[in-house]
N, C-alpha and C. Protein backbone atom coordinates (compact mmCIF):
# COMPACT_ATOMS: atom_id res chain seq x y z
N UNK A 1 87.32 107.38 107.58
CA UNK A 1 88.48 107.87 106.89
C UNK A 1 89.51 106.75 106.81
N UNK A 2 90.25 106.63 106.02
CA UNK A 2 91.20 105.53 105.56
C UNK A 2 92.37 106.10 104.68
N UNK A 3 93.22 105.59 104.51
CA UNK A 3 94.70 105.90 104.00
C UNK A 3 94.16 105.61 102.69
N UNK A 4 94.44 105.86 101.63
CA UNK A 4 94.68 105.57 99.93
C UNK A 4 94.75 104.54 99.73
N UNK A 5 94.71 103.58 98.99
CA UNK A 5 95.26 101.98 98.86
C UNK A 5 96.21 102.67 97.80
N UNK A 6 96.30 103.69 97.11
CA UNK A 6 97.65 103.90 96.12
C UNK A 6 98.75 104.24 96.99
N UNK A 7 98.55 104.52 98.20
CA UNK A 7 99.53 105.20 99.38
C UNK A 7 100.29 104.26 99.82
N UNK A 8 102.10 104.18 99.76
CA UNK A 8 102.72 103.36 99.69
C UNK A 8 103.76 104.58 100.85
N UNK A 9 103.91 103.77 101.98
CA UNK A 9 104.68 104.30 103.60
C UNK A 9 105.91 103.31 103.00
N UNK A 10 107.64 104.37 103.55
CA UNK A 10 108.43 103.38 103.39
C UNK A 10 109.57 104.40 104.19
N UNK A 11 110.15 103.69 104.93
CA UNK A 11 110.94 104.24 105.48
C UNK A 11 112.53 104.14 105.07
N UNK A 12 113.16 104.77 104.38
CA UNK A 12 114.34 104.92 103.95
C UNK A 12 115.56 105.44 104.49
N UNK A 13 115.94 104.67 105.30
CA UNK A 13 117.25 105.24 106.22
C UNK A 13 116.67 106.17 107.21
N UNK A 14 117.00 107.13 107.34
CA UNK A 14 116.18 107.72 108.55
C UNK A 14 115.13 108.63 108.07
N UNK A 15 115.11 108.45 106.51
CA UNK A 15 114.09 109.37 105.78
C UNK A 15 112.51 108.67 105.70
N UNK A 16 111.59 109.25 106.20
CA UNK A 16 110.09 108.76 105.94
C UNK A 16 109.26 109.05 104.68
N UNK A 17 108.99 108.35 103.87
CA UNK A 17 108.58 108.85 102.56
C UNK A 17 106.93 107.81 102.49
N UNK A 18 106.07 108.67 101.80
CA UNK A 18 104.86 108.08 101.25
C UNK A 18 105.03 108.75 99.43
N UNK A 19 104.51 107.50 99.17
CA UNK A 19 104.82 107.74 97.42
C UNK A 19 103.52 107.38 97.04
N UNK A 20 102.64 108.21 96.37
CA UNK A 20 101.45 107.98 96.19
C UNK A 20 101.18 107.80 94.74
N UNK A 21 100.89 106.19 94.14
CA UNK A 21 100.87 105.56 92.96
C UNK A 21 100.26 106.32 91.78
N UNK A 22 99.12 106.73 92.33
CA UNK A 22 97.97 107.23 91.63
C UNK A 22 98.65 108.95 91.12
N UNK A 23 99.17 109.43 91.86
CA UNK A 23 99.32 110.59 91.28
C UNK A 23 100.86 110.56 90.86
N UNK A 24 101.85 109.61 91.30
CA UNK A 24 103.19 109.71 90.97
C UNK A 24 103.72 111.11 91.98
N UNK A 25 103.19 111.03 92.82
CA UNK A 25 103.52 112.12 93.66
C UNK A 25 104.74 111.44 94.86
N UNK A 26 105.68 112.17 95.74
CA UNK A 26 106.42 111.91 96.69
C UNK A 26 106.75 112.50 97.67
N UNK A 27 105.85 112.34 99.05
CA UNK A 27 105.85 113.41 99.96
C UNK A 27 107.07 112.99 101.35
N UNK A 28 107.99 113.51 101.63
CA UNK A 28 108.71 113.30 102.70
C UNK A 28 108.05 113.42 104.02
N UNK A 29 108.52 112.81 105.53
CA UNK A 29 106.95 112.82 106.19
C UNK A 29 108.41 112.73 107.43
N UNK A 30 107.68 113.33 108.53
CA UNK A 30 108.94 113.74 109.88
C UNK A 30 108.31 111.83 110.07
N UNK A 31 109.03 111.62 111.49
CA UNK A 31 108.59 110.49 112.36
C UNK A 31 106.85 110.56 113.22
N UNK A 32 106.45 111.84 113.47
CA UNK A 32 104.98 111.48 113.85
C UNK A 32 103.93 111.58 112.90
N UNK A 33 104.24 112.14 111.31
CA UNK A 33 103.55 112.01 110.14
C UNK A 33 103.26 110.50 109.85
N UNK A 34 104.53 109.80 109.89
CA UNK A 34 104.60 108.53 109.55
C UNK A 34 103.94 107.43 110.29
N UNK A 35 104.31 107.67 111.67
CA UNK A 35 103.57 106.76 112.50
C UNK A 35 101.83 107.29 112.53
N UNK A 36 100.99 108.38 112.15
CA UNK A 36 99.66 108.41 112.01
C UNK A 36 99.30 107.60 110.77
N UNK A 37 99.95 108.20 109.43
CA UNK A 37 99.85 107.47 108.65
C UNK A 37 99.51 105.92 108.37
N UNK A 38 100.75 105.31 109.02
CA UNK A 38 100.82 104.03 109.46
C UNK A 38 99.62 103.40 110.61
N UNK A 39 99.62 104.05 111.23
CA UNK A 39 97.87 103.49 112.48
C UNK A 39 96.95 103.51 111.27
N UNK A 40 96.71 105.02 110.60
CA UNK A 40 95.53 104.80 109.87
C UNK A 40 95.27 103.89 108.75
N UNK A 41 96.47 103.34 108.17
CA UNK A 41 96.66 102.18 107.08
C UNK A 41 96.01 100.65 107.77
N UNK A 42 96.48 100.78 108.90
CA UNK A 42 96.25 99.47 109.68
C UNK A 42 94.80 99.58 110.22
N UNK A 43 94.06 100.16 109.99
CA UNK A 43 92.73 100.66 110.58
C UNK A 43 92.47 101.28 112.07
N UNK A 44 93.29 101.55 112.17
CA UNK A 44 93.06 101.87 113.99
C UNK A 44 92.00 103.50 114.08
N UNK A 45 91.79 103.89 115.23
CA UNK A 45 90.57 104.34 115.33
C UNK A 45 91.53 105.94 115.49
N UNK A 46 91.01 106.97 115.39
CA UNK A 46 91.43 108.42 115.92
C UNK A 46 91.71 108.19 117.32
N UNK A 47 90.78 107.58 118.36
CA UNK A 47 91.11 108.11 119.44
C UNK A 47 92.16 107.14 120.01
N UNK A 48 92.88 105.53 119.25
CA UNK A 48 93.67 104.93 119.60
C UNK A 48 95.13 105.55 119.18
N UNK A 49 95.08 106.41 117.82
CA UNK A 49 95.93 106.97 117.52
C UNK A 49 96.25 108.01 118.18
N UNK A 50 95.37 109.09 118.83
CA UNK A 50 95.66 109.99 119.35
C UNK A 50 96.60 109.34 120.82
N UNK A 51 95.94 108.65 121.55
CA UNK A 51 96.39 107.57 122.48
C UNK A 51 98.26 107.14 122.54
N UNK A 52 97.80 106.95 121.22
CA UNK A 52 99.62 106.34 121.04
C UNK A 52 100.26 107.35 120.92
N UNK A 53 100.32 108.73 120.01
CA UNK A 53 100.72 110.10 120.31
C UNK A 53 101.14 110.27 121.46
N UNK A 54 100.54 110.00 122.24
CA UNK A 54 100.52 110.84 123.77
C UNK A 54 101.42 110.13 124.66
N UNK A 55 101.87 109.05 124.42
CA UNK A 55 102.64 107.75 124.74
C UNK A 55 103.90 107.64 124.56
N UNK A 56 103.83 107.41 123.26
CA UNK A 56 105.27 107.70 122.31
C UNK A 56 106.05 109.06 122.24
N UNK A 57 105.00 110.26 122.52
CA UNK A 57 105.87 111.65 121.93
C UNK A 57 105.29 112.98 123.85
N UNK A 58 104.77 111.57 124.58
CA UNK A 58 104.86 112.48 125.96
C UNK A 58 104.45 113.64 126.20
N UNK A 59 103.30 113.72 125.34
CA UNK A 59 102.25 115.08 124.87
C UNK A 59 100.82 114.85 125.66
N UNK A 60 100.56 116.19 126.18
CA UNK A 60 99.17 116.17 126.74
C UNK A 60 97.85 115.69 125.67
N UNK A 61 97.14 115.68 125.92
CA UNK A 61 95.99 114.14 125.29
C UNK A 61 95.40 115.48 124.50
N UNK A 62 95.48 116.94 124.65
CA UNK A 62 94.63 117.97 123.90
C UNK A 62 95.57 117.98 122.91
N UNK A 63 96.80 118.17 123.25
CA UNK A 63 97.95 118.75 122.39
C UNK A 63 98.10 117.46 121.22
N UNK A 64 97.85 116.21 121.83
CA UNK A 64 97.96 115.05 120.70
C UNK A 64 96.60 115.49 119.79
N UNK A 65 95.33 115.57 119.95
CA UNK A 65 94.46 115.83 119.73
C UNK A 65 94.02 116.90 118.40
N UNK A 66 94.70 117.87 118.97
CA UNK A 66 94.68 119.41 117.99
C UNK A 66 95.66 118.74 116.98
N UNK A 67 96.55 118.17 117.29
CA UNK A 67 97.99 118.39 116.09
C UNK A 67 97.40 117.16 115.48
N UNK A 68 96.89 115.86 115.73
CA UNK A 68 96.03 114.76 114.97
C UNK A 68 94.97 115.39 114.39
N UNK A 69 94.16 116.35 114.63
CA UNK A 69 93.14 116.40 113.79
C UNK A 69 93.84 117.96 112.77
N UNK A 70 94.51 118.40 113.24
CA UNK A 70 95.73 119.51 111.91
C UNK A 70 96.04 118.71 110.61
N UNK A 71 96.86 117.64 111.18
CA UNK A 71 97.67 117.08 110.30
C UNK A 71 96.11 116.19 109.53
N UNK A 72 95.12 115.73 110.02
CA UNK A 72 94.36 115.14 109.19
C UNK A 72 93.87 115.81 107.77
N UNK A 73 94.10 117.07 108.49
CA UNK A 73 93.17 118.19 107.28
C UNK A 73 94.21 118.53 105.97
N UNK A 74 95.33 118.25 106.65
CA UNK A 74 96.69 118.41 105.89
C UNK A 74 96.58 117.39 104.42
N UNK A 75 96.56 116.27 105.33
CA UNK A 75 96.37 114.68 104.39
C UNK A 75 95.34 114.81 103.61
N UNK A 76 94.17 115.29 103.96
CA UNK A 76 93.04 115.67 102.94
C UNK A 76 93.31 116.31 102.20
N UNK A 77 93.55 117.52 102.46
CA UNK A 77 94.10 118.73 101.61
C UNK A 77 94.86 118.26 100.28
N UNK A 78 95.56 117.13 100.48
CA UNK A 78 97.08 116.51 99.93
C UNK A 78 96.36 114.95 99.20
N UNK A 79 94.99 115.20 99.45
CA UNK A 79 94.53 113.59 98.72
C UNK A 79 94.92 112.61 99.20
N UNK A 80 95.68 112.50 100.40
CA UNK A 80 96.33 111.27 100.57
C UNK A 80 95.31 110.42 101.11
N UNK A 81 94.10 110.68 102.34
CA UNK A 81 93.09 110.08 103.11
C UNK A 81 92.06 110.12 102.27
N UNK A 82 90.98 109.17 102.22
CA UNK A 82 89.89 109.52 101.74
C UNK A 82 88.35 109.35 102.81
N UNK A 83 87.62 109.72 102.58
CA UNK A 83 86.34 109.47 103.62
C UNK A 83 86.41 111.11 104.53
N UNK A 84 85.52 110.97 105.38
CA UNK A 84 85.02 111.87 105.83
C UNK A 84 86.05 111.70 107.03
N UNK A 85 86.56 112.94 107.67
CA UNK A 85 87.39 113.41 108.70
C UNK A 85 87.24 113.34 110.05
């Protein structure tokens, strides 16, 4: 699974936005939307991302886990990821 190459992350004042080329679409994104987003652009793996979740936002390793693989289905749902989940 991989981020879009039309998928453009930008952080705007304290606002998180992905603007996706291909569809002219513009989705607003909290701070832990953004930072998955961002691991998965850079290639990092599920379980390094889940990892950093748990680090950064002081969440049990299930609870990073369930809400990383939620929000993945989300991003699919939304076209933004492509490849298998």
């Amino acid at each position: 699974m991989k981020v879009k190459k039309e998928l453009l992350l930008e952080k705007l004042g304290k606002i998180f936005v992905a603007y996706d080329n291909d569809t002219s679409s513009l989705h607003e994104l909290n701070e832990t939307a953004f930072l998955i987003l961002a691991e998965l652009k850079k290639g990092k793996t599920k379980s390094k991302i889940v990892k950093k979740l748990v680090s950064e936002y002081k969440v049990s390793l299930n609870q990073a886990r369930t809400d990383f693989e939620s929000f993945l289905v989300e991003l699919k749902n939304k076209d933004l990821i492509e490849g298998k989940i």
